[in-house]
Protein backbone atom coordinates (compact mmCIF):
# COMPACT_ATOMS: atom_id res chain seq x y z
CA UNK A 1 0.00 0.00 0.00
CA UNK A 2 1.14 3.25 -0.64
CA UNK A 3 1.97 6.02 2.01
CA UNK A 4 -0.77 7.95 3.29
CA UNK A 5 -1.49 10.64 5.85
CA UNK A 6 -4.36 12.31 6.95
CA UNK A 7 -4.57 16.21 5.41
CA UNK A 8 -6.47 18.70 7.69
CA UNK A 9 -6.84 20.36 4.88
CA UNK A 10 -8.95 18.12 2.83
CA UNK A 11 -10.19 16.16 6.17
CA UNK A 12 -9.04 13.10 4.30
CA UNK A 13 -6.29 10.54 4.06
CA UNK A 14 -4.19 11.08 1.15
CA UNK A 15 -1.04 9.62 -0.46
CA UNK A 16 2.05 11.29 -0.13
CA UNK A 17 3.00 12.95 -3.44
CA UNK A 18 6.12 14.79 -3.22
CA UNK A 19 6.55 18.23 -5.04
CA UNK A 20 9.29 16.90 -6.32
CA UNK A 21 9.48 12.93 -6.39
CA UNK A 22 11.54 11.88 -3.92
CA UNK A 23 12.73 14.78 -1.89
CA UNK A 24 9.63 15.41 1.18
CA UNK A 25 9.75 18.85 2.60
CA UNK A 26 9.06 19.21 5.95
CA UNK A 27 7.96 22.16 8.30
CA UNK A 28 7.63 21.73 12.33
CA UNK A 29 6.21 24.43 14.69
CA UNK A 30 9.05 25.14 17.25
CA UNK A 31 9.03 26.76 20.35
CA UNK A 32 8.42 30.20 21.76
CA UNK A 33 11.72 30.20 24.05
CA UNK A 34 9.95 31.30 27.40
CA UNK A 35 10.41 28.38 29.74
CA UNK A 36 10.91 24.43 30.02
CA UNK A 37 8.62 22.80 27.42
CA UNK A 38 5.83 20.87 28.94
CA UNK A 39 5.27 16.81 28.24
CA UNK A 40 2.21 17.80 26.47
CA UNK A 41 5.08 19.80 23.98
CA UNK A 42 6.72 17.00 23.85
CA UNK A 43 3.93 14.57 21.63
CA UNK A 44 5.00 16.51 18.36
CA UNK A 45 8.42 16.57 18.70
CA UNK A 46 9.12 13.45 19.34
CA UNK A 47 5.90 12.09 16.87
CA UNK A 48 6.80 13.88 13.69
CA UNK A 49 10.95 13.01 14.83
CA UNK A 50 9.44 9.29 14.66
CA UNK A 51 7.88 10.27 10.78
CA UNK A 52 10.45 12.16 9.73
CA UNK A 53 12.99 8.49 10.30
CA UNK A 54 10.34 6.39 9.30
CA UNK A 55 9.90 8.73 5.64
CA UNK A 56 13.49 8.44 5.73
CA UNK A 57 13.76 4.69 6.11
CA UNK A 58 10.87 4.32 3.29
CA UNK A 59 13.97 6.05 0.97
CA UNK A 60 12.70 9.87 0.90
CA UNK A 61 15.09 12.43 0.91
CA UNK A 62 13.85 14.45 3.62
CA UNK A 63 14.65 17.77 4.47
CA UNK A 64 13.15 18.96 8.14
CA UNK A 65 12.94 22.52 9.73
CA UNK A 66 11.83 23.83 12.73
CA UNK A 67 11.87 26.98 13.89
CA UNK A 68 12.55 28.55 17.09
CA UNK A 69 10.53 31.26 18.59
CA UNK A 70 13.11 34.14 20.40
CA UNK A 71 10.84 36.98 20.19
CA UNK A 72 7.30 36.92 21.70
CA UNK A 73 4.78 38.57 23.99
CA UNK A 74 5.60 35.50 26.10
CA UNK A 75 9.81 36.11 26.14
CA UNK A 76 8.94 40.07 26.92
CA UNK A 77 6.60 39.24 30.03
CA UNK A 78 8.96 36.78 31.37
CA UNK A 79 12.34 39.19 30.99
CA UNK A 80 10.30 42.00 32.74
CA UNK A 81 9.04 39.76 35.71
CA UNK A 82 13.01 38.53 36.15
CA UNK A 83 14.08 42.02 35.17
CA UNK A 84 16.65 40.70 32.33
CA UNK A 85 16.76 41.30 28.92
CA UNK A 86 14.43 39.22 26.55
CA UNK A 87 17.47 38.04 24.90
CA UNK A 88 18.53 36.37 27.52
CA UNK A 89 15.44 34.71 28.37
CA UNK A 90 15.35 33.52 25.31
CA UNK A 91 18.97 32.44 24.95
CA UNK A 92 18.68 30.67 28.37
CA UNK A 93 15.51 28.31 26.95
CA UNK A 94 16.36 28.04 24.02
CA UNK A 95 19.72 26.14 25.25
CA UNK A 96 17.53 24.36 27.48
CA UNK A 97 15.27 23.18 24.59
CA UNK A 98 18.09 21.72 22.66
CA UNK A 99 19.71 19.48 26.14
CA UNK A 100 15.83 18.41 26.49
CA UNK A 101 15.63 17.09 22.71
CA UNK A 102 18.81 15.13 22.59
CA UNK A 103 17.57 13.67 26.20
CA UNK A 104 14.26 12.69 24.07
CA UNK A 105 16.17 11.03 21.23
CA UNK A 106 14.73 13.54 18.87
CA UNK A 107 17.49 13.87 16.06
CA UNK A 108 18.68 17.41 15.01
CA UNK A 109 16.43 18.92 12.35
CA UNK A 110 17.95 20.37 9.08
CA UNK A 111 17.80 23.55 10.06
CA UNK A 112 16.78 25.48 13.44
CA UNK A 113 15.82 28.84 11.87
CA UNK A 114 15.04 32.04 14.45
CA UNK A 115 12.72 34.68 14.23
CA UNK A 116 15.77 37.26 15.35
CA UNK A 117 17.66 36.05 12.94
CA UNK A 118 15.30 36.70 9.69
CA UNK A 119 13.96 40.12 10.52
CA UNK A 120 15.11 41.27 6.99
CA UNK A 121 13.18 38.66 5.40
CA UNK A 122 9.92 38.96 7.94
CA UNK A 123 9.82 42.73 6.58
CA UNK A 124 10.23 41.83 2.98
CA UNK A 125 7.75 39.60 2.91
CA UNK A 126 5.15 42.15 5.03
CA UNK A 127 6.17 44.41 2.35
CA UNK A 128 5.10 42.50 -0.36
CA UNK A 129 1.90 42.08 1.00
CA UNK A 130 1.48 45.71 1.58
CA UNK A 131 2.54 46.17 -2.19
CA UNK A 132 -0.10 43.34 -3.13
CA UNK A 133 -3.32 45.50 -1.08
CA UNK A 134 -3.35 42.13 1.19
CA UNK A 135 -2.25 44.24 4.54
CA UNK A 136 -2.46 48.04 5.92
CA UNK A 137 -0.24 49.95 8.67
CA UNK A 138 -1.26 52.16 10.85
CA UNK A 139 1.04 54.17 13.16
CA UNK A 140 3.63 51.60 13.19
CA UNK A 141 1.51 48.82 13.22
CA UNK A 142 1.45 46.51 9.93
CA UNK A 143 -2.01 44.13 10.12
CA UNK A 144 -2.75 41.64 7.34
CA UNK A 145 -6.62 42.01 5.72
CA UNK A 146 -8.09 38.72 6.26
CA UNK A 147 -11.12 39.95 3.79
CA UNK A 148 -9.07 40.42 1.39
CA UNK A 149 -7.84 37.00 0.93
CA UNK A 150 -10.57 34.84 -0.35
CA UNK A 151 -9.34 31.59 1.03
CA UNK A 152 -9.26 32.68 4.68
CA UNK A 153 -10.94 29.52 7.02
CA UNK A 154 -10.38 26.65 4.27
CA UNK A 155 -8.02 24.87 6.57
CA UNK A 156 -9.91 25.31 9.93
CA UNK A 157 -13.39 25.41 8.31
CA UNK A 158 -14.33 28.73 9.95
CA UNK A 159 -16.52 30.73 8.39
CA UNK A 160 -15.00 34.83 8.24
CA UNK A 161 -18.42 36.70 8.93
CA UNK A 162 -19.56 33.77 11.97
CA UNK A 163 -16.31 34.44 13.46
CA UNK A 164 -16.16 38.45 12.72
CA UNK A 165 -20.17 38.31 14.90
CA UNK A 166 -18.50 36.37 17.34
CA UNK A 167 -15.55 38.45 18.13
CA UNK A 168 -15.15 40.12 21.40
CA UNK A 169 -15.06 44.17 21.05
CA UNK A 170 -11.51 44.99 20.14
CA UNK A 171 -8.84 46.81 21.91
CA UNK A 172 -7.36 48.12 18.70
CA UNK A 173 -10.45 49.89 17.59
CA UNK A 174 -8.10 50.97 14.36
CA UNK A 175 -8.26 47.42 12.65
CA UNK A 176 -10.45 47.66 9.36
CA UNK A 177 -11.40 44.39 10.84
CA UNK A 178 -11.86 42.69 14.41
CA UNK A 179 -9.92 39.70 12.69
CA UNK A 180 -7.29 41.33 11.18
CA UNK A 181 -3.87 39.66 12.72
CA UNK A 182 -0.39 41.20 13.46
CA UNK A 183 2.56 41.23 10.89
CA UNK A 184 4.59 44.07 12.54
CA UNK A 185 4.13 45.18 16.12
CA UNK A 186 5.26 49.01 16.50
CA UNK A 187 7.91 48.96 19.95
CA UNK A 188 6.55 50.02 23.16
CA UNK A 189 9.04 51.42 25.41
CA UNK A 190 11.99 48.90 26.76
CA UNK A 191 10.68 46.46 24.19
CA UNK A 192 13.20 44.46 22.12
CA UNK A 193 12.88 46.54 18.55
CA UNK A 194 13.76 46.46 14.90
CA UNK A 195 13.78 49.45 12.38
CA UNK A 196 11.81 48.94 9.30
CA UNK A 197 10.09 51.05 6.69
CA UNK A 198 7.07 51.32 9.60
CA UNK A 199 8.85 52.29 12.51
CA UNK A 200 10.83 51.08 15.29
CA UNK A 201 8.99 47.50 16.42
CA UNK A 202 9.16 43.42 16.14
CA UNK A 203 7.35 40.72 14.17
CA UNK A 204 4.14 39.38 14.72
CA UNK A 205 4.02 35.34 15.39
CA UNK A 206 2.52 34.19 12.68
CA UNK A 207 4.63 35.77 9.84
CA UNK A 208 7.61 34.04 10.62
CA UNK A 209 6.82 30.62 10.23
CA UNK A 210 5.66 31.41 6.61
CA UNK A 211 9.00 33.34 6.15
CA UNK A 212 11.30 30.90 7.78
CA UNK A 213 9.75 27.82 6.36
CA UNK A 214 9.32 29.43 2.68
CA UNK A 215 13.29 30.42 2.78
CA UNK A 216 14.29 26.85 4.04
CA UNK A 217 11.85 24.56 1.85
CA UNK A 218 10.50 26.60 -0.85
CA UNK A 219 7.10 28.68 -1.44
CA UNK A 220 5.10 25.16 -1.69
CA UNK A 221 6.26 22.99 0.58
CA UNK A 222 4.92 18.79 1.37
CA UNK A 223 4.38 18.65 5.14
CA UNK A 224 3.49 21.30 7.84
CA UNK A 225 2.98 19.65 11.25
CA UNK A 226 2.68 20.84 14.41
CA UNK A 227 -0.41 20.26 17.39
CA UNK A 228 -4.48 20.65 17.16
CA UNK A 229 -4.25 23.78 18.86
CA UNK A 230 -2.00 25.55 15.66
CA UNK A 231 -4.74 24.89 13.29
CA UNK A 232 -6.42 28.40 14.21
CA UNK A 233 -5.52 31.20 14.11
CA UNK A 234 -1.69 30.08 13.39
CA UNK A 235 -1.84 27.92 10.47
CA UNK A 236 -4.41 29.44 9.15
CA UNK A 237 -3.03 32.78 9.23
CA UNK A 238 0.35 31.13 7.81
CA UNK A 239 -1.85 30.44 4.77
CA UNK A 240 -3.45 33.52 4.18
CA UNK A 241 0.13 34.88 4.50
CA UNK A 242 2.24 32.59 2.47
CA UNK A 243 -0.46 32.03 -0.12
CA UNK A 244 -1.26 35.93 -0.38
CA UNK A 245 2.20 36.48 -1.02
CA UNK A 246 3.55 33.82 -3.64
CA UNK A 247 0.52 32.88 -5.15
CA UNK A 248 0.98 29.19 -4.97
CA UNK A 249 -0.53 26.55 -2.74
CA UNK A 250 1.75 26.63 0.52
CA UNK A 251 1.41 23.02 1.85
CA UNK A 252 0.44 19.69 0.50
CA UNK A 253 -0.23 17.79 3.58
CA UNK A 254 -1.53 19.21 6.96
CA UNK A 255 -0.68 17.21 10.08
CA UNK A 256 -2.02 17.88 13.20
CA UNK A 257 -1.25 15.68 16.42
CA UNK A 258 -3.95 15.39 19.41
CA UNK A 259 -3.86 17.10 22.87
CA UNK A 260 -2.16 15.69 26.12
CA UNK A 261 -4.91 15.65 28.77
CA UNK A 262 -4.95 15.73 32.61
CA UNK A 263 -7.63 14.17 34.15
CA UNK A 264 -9.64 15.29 30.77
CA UNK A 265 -8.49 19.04 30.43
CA UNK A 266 -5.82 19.87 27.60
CA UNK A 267 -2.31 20.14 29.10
CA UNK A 268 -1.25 23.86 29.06
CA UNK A 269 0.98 26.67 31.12
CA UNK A 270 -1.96 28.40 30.87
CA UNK A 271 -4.19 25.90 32.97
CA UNK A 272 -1.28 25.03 35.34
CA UNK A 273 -2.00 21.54 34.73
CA UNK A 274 1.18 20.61 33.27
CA UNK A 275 4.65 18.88 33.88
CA UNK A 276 7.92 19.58 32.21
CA UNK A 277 9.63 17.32 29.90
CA UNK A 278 12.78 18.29 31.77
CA UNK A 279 10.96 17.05 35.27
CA UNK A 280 9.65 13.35 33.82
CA UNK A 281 12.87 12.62 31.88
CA UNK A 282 14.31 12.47 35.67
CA UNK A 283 11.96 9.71 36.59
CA UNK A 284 11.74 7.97 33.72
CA UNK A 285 13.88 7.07 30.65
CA UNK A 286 13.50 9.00 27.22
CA UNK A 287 12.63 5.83 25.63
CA UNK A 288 9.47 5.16 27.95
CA UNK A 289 8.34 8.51 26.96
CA UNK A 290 8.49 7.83 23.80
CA UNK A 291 6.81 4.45 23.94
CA UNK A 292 3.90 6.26 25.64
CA UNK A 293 3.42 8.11 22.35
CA UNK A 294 3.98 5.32 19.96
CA UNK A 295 1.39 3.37 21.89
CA UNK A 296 -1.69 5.85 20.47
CA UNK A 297 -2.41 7.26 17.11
CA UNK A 298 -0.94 10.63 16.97
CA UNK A 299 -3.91 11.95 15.94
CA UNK A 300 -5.60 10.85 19.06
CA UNK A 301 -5.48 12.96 22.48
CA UNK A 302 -3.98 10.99 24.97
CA UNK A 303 -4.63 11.12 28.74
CA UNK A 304 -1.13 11.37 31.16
CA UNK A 305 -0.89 9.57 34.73
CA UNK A 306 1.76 8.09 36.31
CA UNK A 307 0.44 4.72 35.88
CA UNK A 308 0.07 4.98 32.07
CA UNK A 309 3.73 6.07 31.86
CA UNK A 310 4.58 2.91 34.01
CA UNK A 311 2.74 0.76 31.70
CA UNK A 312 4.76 2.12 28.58
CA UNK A 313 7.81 1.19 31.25
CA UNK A 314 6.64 -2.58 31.69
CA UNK A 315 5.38 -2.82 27.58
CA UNK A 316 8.84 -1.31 26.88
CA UNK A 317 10.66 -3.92 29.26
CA UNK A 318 8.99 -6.62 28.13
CA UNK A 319 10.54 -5.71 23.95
CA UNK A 320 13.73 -5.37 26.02
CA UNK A 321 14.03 -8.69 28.29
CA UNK A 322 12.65 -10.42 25.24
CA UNK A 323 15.90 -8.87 22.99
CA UNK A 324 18.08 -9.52 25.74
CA UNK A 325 17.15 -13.05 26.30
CA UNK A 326 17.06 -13.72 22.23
CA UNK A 327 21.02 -12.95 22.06
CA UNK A 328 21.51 -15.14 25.44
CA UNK A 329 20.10 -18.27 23.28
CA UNK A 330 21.94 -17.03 20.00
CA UNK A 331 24.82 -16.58 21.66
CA UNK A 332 27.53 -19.14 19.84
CA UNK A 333 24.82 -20.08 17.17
CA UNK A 334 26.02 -20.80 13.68
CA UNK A 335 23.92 -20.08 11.06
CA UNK A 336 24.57 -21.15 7.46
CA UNK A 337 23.46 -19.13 4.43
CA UNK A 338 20.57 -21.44 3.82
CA UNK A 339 17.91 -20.62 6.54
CA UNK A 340 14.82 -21.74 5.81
CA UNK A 341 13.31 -19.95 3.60
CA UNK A 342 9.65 -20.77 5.22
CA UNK A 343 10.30 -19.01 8.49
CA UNK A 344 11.68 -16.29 7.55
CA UNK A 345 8.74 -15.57 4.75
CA UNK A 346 6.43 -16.09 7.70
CA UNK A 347 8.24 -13.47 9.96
CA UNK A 348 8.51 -11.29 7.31
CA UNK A 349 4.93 -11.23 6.98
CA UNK A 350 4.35 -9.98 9.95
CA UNK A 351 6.82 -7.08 9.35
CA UNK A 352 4.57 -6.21 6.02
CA UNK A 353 1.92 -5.75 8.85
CA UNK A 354 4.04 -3.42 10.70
CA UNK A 355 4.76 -1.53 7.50
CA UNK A 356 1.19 -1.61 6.43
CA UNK A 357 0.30 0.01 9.64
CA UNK A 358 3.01 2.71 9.70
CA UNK A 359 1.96 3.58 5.87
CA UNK A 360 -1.63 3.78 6.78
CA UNK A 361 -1.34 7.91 8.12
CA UNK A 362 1.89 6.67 10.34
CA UNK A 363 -0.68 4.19 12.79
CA UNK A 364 2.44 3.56 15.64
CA UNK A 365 -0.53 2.20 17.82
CA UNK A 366 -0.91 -0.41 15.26
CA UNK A 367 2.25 -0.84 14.73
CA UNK A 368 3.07 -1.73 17.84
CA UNK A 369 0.69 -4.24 18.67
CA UNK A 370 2.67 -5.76 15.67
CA UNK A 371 5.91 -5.69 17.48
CA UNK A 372 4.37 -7.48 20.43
CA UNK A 373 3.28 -10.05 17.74
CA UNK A 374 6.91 -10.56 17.51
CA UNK A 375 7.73 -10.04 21.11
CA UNK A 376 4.93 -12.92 22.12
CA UNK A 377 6.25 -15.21 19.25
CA UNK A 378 9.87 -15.13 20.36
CA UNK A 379 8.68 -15.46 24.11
CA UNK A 380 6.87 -18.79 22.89
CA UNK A 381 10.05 -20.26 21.27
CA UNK A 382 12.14 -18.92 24.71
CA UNK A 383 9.85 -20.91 26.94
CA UNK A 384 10.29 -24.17 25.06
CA UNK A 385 12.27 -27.32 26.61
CA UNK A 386 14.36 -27.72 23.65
CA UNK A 387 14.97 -25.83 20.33
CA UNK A 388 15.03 -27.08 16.60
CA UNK A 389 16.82 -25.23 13.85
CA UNK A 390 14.25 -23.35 12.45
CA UNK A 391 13.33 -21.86 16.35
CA UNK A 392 16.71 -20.37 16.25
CA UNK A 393 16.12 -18.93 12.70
CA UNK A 394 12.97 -17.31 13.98
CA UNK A 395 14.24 -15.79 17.14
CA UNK A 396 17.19 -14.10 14.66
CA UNK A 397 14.74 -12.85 12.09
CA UNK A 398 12.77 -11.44 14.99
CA UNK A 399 15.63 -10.13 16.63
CA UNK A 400 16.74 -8.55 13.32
CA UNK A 401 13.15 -6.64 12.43
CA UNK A 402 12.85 -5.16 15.85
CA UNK A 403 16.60 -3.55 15.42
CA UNK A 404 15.78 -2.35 12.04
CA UNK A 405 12.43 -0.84 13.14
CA UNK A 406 14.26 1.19 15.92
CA UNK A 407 16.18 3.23 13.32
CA UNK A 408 13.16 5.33 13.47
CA UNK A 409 11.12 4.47 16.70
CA UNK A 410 13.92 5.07 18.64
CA UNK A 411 13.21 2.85 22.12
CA UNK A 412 15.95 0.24 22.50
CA UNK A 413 18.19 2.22 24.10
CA UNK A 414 16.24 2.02 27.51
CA UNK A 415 17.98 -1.56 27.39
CA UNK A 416 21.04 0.25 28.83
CA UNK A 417 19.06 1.15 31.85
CA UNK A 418 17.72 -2.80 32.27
CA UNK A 419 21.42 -4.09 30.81
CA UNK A 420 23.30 -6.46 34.08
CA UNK A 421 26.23 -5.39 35.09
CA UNK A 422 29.41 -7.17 33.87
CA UNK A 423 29.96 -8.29 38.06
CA UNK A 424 26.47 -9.35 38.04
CA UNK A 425 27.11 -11.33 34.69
CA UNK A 426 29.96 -12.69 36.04
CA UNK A 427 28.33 -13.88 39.56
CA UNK A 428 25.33 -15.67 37.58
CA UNK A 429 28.42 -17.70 35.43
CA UNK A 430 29.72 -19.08 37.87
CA UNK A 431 26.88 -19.99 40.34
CA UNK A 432 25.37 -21.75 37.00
CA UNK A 433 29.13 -23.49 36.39
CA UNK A 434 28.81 -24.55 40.18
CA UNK A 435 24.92 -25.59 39.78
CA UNK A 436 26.47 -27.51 36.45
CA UNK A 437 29.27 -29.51 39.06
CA UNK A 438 25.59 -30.49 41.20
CA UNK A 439 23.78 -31.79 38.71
CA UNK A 440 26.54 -33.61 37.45
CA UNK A 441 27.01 -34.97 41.06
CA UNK A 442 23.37 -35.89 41.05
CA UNK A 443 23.27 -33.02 44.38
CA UNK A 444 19.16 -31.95 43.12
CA UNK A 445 18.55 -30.01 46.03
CA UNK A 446 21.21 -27.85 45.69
CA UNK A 447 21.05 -27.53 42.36
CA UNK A 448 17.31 -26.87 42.20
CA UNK A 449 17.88 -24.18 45.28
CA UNK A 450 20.75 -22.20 43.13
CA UNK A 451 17.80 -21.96 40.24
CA UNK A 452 14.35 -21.21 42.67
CA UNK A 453 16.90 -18.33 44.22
CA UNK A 454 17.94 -17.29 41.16
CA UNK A 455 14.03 -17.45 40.08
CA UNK A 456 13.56 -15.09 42.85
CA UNK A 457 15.59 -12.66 42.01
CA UNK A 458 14.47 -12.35 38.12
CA UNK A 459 16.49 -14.49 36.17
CA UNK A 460 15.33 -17.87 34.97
CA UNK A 461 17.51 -20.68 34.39
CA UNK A 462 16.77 -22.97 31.50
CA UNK A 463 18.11 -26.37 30.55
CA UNK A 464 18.39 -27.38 27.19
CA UNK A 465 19.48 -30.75 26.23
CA UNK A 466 23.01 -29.11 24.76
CA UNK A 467 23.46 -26.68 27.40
CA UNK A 468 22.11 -24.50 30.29
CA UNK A 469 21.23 -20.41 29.92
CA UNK A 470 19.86 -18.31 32.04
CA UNK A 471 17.70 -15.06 30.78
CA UNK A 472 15.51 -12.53 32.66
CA UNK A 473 12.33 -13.34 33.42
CA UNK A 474 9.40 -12.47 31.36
CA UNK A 475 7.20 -10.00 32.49
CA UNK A 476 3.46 -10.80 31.70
């Protein structure tokens, strides 16, 4: 089956057609630099991180941006209360941002363009759309004309006159139009300002994701992602900007990931209701944070609690113990270039499923259920008394799928945190080389009382007619 995601724009699942065959384009709402990002922030980074590898892995040539937010309401109301400059709010969180991605296993995007750093190009392009009768200034203030851009509330579904009835009286009674959106901000005093053909002032928000993603990717780009909450006013004022200016159609493919929820309330600064990635990452591993994601559609909302993010823990240990105990039985294996061909057609079936799944609008909930196919497979082989040829053949295809897949989910590094020490390793050897010397002196008691402790304590000891291994438990 071919690739396909689900457009916001068309409210439909479509498949992927590059711009140019090959090559995907891809645009990421950053973050406004004002503080530690929330878990809640977390879902699209690390989702569309996940996409971007997977698109990547399917043989695209992808090229990824996200921007960076350094100038803001947000950033100016923060400085003020801490009585520092903006800049160096912004400089101190956006350093912060960066040591929280790598924690999350989120690999470097293409480019991490910053609103500071394109002012030249933000007032170009507001010029242009002065010089096209699409925006107006007044006293140092630049606003775009929503009316005049007939395909204002296509990718929302808004209509312009319901939401023009159902605005709230402005404060800026000079707007032709209660809907009418910021492109230049004129300075107030102590503000963080720019000169331009207007006036001292700054950039509104939503011109410089058009401007930053349009220099990085080109005027018509394949993918714009970013959460629920972006699709209005933000994206759809990206639109109305980008689309204004060049002409052309700005985005193929709309992708918009679901809300975080505490105890059924959307997880925001605003509400107070939120937790910092930076805080859970000190708890738990990046990779069980990341399985908590992959385990629900990313268009779904999903609801955080300590005991969900334990159960990604336990799901995620149980891919891990089942790895781990996989290369204990493989260990010293020889296998000859003629495996049979039957078992590893059936395994690779069920890593068409996984595919299948992954193509159908990026499912990872499905996906993963089809890893725990493999998982529960390999476990059934593991628990056996003996092994033929073709058990060890499946337990290395399996092995082999799950380690490819991870080039783009990105979870198998949590078995570091599960991993035995080398002493521990060591200590297991040689009570199992002692337990060996008891069987062989027909001494069951103490033999069986080395494995029941050893039981005890997590790791099972299994006997094989050719030789004895031991492997962690299994967790059920």
């Amino acid at each position: 089956m071919a690739l396909q995601v689900y457009n916001t724009l068309t409210n439909k699942k479509e498949e992927v057609v590059p711009v140019t065959p090959g090559k995907i384009t891809m645009y990421l709402c950053g973050p406004t630099v004002y503080d530690y990002f929330h878990i809640g922030n977390a879902r699209p980074f690390i989702v569309y991180d996940i996409f971007r590898r997977y698109l990547k892995y399917r043989g695209y040539d992808v090229k990824f941006v996200m921007n960076v937010t350094d100038i803001d309401d947000k950033i100016i109301t923060k400085a003020i209360k801490e009585a520092v400059p903006a800049s160096e709010v912004a400089g101190k969180y956006t350093n912060a941002f960066f040591e929280d991605l790598e924690k999350l296993g989120v690999e470097p995007a293409d480019e991490y363009p910053k609103a500071t750093e394109n002012i030249n190009e933000i007032i170009a392009l507001i010029e242009r759309l002065i010089d096209k009768g699409l925006a107006y200034q007044i006293e140092g203030d630049v606003y775009y004309s929503v009316a005049k851009f007939s395909g204002y509330g296509k990718l929302s579904g808004k209509n312009i006159e319901e939401l023009k009835s159902g605005a709230r009286i402005e404060i800026d009674a000079r707007k032709k139009n209660p809907l009418d959106f910021s492109l230049w901000k004129a300075a107030k005093p102590g503000e963080p300002a720019w000169d331009s053909p207007w006036g001292k002032g700054r950039p509104g928000w939503h011109i410089e994701c058009s401007v930053m993603s349009m220099k990085y990717l080109g005027e018509t780009i394949d993918i714009h992602a970013g959460g629920s909450d972006l699709v209005f006013p933000h994206h759809e004022n990206e639109i109305a900007q980008s689309e204004g200016a060049s002409g052309k159609p700005f985005v193929k493919y709309w992708m918009h990931n679901g809300f975080l929820n505490i105890e059924g309330e959307k997880m925001s600064k605003s509400l107070g209701n939120f937790f910092t990635a930076r805080d859970i990452m000190k708890k738990y591993h990046a990779s069980v944070i990341r399985m908590f994601f992959l385990q629900k559609h990313y268009k779904s909302p999903v609801s955080f609690s300590e005991d969900r993010i334990l159960e990604s823990q336990n799901a995620l240990e149980r891919i891990i113990t089942a790895m781990q105990n996989i290369d204990i039985v493989l260990k010293d294996i020889d296998f000859e270039d003629n495996d049979d061909q039957k078992v590893v057609e059936q395994i690779a079936g069920l890593k068409s499923e996984f595919l299948k799944n992954m193509d159908d609008d990026f499912n990872t909930a499905g996906a993963m259920s089809n890893i725990f196919d493999l998982v529960k497979e390999a476990n059934h082989i593991l628990s056996k008394t003996s092994l033929l040829r073709e058990d060890y053949i499946t337990l290395k295809e399996i092995r082999a799928i799950i380690e490819e897949f991870d080039s783009f989910l990105g979870i198998l590094s949590y078995k570091e945190e599960m991993h035995t020490s080398v002493s521990e390793d060591s200590l297991i050897s040689i009570l199992l080389d002692v337990r060996e010397q008891l069987r062989k002196e027909k001494l069951w008691n103490l033999s069986d009382e080395i494995r029941d402790k050893l039981a005890n304590l997590g790791v099972e000891i299994k006997d094989y007619p050719d030789k004895t291994i031991w492997m962690k438990k299994i967790k059920s």
